[in-house]
Protein backbone atom coordinates (compact mmCIF):
# COMPACT_ATOMS: atom_id res chain seq x y z
CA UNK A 1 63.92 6.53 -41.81
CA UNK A 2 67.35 7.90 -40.91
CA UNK A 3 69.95 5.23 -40.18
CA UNK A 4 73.12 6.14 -37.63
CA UNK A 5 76.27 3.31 -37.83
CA UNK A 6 76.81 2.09 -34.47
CA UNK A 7 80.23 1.67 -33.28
CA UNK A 8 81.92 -2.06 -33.50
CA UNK A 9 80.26 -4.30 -31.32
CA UNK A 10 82.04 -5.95 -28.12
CA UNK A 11 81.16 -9.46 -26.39
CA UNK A 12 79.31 -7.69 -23.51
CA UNK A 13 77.23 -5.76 -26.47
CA UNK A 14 75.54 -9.17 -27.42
CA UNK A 15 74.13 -9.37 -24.36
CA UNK A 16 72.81 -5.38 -24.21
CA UNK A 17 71.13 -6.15 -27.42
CA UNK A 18 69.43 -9.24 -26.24
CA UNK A 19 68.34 -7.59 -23.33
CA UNK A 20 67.23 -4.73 -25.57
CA UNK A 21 65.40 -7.28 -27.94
CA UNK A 22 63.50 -8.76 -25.18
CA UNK A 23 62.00 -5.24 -23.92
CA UNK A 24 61.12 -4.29 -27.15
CA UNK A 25 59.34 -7.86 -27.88
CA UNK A 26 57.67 -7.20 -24.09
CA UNK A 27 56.32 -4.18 -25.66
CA UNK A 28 54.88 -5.72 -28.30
CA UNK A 29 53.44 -8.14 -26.31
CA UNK A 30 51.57 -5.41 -24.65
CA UNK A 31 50.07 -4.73 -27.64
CA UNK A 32 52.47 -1.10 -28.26
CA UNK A 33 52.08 -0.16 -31.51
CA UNK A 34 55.65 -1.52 -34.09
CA UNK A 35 56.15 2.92 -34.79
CA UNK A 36 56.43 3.04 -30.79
CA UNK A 37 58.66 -0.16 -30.99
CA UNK A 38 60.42 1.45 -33.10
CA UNK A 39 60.74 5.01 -31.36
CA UNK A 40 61.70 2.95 -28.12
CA UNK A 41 64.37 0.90 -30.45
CA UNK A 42 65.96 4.85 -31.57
CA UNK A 43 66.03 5.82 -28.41
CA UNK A 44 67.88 3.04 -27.03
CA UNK A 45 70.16 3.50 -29.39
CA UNK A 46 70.96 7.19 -28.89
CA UNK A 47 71.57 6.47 -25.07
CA UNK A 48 74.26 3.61 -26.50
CA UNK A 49 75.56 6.23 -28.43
CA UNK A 50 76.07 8.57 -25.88
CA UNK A 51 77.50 5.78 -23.68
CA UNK A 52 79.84 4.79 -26.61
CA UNK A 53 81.37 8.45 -26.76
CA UNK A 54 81.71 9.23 -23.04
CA UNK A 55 83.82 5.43 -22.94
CA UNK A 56 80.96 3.68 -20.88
CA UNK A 57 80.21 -0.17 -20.77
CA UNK A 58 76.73 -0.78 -19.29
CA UNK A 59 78.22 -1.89 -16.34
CA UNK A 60 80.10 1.51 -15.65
CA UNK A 61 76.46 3.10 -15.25
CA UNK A 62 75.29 4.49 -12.61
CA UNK A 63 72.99 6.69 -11.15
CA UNK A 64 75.52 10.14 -12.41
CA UNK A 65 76.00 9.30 -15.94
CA UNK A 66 72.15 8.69 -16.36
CA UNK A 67 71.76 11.91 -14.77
CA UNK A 68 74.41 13.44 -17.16
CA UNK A 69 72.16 11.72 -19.90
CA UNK A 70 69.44 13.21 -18.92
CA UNK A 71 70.63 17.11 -18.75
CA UNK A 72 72.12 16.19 -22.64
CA UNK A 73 68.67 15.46 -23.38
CA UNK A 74 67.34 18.48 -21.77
CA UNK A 75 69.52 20.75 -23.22
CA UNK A 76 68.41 19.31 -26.63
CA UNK A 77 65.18 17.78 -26.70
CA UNK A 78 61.46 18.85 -25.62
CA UNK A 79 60.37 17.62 -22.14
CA UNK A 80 57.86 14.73 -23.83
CA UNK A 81 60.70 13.45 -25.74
CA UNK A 82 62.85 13.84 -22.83
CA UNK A 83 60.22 11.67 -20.80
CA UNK A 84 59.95 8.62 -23.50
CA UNK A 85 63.55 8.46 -23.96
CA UNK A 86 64.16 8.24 -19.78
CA UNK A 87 60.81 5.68 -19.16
């Protein structure tokens, strides 16, 4: 499994992953198997990522940068794993 450092985490980032922590537990809850936990859990982190680099806080989002997120993953990514990542 590859493993990508994440950036030094802020205050506000505690809360992100705690909201992030509770989705993916709500997933298992619904009985999603732990490699599509997991998948979920990579994607997440490639959209922090990409937050990270363009200087974004969660609450700087809106509806443009997801759309610029989107296009990124376009440009590099198969429409199915362009779907999972945006759902």
């Amino acid at each position: 499994m590859e493993t990508t450092a994440l950036p030094p985490m802020q205050m506000g980032d505690f809360v992100v992953l705690e909201i992030q922590e509770r989705y993916l537990a709500d997933l298992r809850a619904q009985g999603k198997a732990e490699l599509t936990v997991s998948a979920y859990r990579s994607d997440l982190r490639g959209f922090r990522r990409h937050m990270d680099k363009a200087g974004l806080r969660l609450e700087d989002l809106t509806l443009r940068e997801v759309r610029a997120y989107q296009r990124y993953l376009a440009d590099h990514l198969k429409p199915a794993s362009v779907n999972r990542q945006l759902h």
